[in-house]
C-alpha atoms as a PDB file:
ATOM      1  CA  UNK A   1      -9.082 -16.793   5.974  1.00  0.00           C
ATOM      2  CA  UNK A   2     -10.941 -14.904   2.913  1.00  0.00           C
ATOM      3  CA  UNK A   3     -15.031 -14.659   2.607  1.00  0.00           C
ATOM      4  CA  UNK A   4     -14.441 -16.651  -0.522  1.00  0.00           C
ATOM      5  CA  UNK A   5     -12.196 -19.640  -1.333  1.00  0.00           C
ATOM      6  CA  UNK A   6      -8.795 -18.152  -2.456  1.00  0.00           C
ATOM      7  CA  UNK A   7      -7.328 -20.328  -5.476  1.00  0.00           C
ATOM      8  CA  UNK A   8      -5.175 -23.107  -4.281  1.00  0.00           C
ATOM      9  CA  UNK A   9      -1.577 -24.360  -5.930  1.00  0.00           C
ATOM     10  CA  UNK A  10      -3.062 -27.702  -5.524  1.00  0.00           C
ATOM     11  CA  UNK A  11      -4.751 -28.090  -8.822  1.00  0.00           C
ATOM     12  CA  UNK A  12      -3.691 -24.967 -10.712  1.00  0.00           C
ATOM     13  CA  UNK A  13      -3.349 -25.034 -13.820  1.00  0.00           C
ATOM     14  CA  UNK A  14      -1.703 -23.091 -17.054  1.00  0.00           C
ATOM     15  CA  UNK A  15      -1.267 -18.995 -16.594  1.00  0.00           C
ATOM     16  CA  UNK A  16      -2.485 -20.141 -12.209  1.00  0.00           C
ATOM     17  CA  UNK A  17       0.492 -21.711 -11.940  1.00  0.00           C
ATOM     18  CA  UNK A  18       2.826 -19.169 -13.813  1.00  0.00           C
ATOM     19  CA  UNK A  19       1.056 -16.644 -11.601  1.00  0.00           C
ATOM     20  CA  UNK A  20       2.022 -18.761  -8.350  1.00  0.00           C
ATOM     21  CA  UNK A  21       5.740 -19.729  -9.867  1.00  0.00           C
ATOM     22  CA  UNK A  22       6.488 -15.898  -9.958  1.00  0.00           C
ATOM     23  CA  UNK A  23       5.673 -15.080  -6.492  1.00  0.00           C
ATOM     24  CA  UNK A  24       7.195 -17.683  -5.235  1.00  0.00           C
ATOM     25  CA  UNK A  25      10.625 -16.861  -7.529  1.00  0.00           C
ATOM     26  CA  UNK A  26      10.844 -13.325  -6.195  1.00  0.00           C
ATOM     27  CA  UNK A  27       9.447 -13.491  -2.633  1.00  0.00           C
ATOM     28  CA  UNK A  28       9.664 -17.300  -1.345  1.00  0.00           C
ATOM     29  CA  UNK A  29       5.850 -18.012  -0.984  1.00  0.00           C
ATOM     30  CA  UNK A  30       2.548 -17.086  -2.775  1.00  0.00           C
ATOM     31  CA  UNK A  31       0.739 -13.957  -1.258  1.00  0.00           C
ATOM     32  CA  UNK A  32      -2.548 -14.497  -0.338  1.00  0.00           C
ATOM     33  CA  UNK A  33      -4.280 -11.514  -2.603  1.00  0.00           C
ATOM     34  CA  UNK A  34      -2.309 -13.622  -5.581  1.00  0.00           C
ATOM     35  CA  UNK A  35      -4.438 -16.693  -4.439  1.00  0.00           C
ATOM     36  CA  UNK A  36      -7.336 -14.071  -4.692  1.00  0.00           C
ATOM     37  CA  UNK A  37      -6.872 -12.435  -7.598  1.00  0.00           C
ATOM     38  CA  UNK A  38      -5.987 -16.055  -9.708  1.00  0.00           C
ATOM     39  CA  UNK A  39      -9.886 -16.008 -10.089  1.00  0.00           C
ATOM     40  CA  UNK A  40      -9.329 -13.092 -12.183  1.00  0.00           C
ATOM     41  CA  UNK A  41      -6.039 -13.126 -14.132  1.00  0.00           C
ATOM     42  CA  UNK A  42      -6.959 -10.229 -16.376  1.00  0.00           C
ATOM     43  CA  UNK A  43      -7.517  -7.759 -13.437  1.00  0.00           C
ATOM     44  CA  UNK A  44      -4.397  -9.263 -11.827  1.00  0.00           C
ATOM     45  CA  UNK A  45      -2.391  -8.446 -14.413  1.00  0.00           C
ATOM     46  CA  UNK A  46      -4.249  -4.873 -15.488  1.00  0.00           C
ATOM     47  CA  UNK A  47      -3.019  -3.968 -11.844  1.00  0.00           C
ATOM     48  CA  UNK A  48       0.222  -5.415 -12.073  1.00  0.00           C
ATOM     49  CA  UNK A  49       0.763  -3.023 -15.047  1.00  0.00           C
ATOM     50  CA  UNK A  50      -1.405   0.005 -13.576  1.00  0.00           C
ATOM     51  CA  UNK A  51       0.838   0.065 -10.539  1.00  0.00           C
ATOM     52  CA  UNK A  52       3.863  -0.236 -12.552  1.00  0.00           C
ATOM     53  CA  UNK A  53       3.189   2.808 -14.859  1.00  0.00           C
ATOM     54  CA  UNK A  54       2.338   4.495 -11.286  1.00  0.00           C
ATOM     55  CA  UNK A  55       5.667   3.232  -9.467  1.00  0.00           C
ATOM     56  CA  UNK A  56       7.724   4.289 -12.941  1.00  0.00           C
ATOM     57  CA  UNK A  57       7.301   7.678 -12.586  1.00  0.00           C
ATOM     58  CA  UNK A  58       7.779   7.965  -9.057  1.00  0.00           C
ATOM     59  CA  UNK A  59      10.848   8.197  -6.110  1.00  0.00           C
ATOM     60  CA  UNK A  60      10.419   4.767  -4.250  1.00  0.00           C
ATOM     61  CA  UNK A  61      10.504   5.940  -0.921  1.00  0.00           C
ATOM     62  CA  UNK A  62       7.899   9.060  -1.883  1.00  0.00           C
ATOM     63  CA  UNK A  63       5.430   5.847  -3.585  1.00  0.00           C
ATOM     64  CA  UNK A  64       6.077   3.687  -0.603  1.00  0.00           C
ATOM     65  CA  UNK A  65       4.912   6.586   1.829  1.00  0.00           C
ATOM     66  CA  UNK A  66       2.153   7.904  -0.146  1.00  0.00           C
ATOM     67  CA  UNK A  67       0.960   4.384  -0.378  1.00  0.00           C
ATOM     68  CA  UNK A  68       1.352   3.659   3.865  1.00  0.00           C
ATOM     69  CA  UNK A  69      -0.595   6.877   4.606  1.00  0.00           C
ATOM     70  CA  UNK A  70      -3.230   5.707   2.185  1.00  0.00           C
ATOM     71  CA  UNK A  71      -3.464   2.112   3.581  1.00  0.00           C
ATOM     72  CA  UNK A  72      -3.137   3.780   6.813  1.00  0.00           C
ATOM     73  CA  UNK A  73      -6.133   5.976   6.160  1.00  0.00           C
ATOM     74  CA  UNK A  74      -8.383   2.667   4.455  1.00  0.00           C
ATOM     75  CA  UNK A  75      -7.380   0.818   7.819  1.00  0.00           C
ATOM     76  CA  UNK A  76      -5.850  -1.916   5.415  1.00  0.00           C
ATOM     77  CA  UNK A  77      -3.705  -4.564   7.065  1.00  0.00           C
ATOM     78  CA  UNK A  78      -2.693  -6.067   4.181  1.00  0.00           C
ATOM     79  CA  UNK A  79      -1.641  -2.927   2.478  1.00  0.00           C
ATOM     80  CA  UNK A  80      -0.057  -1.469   5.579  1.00  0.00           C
ATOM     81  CA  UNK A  81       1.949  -4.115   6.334  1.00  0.00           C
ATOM     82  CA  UNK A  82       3.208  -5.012   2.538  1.00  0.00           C
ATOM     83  CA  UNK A  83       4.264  -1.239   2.147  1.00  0.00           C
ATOM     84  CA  UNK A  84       5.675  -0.528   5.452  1.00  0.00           C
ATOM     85  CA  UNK A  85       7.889  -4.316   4.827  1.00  0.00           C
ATOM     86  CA  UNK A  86       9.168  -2.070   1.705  1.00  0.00           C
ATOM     87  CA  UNK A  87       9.604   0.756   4.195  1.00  0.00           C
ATOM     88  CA  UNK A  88      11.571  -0.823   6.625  1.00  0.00           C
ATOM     89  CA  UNK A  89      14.058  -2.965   4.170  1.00  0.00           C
ATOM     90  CA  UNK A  90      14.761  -0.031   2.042  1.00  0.00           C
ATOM     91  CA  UNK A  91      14.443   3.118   3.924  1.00  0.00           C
ATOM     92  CA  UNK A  92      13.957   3.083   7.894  1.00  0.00           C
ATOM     93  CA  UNK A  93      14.972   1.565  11.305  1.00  0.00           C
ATOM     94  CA  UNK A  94      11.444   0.012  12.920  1.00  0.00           C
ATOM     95  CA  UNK A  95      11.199   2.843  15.466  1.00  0.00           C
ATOM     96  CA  UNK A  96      11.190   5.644  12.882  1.00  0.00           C
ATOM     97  CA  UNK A  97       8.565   3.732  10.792  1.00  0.00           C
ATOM     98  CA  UNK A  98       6.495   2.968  14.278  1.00  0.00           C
ATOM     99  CA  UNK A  99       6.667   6.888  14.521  1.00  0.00           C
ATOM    100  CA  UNK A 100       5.747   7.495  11.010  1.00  0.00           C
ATOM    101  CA  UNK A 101       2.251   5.009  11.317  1.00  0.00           C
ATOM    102  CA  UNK A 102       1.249   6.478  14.501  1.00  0.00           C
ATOM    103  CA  UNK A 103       1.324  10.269  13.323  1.00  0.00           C
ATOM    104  CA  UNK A 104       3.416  11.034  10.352  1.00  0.00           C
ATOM    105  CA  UNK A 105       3.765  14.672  11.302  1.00  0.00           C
ATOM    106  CA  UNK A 106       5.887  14.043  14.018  1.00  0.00           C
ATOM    107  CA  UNK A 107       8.143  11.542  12.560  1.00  0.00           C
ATOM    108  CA  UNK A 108      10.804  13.735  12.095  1.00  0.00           C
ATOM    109  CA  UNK A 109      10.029  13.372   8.400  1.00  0.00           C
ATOM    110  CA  UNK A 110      10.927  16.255   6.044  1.00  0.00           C
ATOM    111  CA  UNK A 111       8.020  18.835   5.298  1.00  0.00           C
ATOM    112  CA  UNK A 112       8.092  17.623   1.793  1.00  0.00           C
ATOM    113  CA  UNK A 113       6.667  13.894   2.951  1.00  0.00           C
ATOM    114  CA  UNK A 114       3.961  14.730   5.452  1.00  0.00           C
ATOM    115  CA  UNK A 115       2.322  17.299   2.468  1.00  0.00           C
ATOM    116  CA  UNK A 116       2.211  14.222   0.378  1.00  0.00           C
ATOM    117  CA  UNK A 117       1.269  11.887   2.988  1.00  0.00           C
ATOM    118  CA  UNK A 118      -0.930  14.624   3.852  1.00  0.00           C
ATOM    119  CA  UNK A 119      -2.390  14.827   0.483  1.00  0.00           C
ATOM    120  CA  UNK A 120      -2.329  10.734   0.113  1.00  0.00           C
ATOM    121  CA  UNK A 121      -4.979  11.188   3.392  1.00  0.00           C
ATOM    122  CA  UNK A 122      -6.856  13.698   1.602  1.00  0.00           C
ATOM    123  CA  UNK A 123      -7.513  11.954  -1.519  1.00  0.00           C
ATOM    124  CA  UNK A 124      -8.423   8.782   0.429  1.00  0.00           C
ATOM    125  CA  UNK A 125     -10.854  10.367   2.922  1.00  0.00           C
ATOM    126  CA  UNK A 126     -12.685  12.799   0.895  1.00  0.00           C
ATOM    127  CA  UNK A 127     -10.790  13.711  -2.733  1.00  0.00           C
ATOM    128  CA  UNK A 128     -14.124  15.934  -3.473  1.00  0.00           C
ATOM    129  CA  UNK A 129     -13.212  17.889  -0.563  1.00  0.00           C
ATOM    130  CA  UNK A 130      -9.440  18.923  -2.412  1.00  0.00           C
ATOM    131  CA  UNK A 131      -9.122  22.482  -3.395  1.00  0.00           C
ATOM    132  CA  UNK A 132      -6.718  24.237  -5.457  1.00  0.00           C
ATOM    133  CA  UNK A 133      -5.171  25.572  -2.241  1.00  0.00           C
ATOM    134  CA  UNK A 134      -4.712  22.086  -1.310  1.00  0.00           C
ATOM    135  CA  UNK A 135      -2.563  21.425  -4.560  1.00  0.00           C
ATOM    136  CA  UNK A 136      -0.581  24.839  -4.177  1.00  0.00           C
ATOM    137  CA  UNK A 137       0.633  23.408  -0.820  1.00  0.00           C
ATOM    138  CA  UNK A 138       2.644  20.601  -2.927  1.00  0.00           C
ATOM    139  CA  UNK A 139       3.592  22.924  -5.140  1.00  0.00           C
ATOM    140  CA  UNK A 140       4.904  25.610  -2.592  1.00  0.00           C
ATOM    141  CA  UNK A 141       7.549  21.529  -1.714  1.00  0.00           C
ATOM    142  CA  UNK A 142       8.259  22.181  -5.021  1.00  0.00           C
ATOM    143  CA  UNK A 143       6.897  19.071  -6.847  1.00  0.00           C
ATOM    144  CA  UNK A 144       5.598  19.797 -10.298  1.00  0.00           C
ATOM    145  CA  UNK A 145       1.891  19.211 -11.875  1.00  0.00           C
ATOM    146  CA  UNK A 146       3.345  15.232 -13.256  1.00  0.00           C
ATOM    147  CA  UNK A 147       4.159  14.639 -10.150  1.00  0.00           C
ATOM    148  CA  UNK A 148       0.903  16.031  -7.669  1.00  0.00           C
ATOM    149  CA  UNK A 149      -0.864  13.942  -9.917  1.00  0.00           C
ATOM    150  CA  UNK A 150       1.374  11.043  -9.393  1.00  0.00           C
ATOM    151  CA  UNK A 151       0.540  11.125  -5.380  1.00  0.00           C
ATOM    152  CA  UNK A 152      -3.108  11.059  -6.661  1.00  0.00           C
ATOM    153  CA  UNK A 153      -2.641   8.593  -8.599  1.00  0.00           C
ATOM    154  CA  UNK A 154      -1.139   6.577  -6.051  1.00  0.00           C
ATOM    155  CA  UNK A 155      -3.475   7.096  -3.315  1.00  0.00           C
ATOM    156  CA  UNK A 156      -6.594   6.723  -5.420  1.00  0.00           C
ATOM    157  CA  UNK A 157      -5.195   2.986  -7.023  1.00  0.00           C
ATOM    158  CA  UNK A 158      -4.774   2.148  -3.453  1.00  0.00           C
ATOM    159  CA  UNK A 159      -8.795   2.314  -3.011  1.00  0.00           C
ATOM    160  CA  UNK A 160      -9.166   0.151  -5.272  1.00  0.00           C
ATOM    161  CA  UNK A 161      -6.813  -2.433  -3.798  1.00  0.00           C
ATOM    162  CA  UNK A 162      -7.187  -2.079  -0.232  1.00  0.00           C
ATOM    163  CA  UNK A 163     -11.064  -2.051  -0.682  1.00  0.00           C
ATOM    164  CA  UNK A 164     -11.127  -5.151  -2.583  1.00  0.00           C
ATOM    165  CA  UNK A 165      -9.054  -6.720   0.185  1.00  0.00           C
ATOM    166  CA  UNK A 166     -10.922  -5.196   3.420  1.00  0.00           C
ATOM    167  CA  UNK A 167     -14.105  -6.254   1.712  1.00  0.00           C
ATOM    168  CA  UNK A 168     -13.208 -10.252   1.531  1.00  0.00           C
ATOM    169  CA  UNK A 169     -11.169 -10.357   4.279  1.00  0.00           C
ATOM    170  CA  UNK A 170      -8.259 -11.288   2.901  1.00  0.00           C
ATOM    171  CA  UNK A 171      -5.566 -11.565   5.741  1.00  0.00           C
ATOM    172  CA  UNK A 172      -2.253 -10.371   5.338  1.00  0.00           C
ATOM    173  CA  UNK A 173       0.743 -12.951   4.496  1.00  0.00           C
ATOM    174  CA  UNK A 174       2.532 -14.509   7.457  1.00  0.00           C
ATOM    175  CA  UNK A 175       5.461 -13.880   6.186  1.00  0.00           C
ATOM    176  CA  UNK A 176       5.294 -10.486   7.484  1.00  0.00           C
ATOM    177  CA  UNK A 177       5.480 -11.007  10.811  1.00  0.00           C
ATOM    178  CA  UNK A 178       8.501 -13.242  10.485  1.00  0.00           C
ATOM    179  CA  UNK A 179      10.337 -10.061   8.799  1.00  0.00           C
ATOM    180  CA  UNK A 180       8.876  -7.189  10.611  1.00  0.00           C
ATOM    181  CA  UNK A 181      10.017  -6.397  14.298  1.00  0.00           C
ATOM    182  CA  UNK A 182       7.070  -7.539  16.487  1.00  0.00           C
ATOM    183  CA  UNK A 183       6.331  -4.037  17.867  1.00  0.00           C
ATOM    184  CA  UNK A 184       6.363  -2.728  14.118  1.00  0.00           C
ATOM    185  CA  UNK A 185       4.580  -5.622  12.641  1.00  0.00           C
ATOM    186  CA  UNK A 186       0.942  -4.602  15.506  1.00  0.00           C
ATOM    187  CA  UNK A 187       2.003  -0.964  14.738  1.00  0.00           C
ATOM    188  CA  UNK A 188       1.215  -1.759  10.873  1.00  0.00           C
ATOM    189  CA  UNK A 189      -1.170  -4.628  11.248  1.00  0.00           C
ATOM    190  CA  UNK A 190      -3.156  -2.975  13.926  1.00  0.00           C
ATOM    191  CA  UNK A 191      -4.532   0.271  11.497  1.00  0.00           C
ATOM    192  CA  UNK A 192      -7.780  -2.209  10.884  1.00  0.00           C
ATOM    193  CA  UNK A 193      -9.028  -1.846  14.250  1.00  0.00           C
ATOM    194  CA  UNK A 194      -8.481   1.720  14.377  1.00  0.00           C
ATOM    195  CA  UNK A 195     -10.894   4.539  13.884  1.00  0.00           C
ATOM    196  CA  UNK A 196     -11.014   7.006  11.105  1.00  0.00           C
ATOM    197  CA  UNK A 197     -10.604  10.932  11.639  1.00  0.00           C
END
């Protein structure tokens, strides 16, 4: 399952078993990077708040998409999948998301979402590489300075998140494929085997 031994609810004990009682209040079960992260309950809650203070500032739907085409782009599973769940029970039928993961530009999305998602890929793939043209073009969609650097922000905390995840092999929950449609669930699970550029 993970390249090292996720923490267990068998045996938890004090802030653990908090940490597993809250998952399991708001989504049924314990997610598997929660088992992962209990070995480190600072940086599981330093992210908690980081992506909170990210999220705050930001439309839902323009977070959730910003964060897809960064997963997308990291060719994280885990990531993918939570995000496009979001996706799918908050903003789109399974066939429109299928359409967004396989090439966001002809989604039928407004111009306005592929620049971010655009950006999002940017950021993840080479954010050395951004110019100031690049940062007009979100500006010309009319977002503001606050919120270009929000769709930084956002792809550049997903590094961090995805990496950490890709790099132990953490496997995304079950759960997902029992609320995902099944041709939706491989279109979101299956950006790990697929090749960057």
């Amino acid at each position: 399952m993970s390249f090292i031994e996720m923490a267990s609810e068998r045996g938890a004990e004090g802030p653990v078993v908090e940490l597993f009682a809250a998952d399991r209040e708001e989504f049924g079960y314990v997610h598997n990077f929660t088992r992962l992260l209990a070995h480190r309950r600072g940086v599981d809650a330093a992210w908690s708040r980081l992506t909170a203070a990210i999220r705050g500032n930001m439309d839902l739907r323009r977070y959730e998409l910003v964060t897809l085409a960064a997963a997308r782009r990291l060719r994280s599973s885990y990531c993918s999948l939570a995000h496009g769940t979001i996706l799918r029970e908050r903003f789109y039928d399974a066939d429109t998301l299928v359409r967004i993961v396989a090439d966001h530009h002809r989604a039928g999305l407004d111009p306005v979402d592929v620049a971010v998602m655009d950006f999002a890929d940017q950021v993840v793939v080479d954010a050395g590489s951004v110019t100031a043209g690049d940062v007009a073009v979100l500006r010309s969609h009319g977002l503001s300075d606050a919120e270009i650097l929000d769709v930084a922000l956002t792809a550049a905390a997903r590094c961090f998140f995805s990496k950490v995840l890709s790099a132990l092999d953490v496997e995304p929950d079950e759960a997902f494929r029992e609320q995902l449609e099944p041709e939706l669930h491989q279109a979101l699970a299956g950006v790990r085997a697929a090749a960057p550029g």
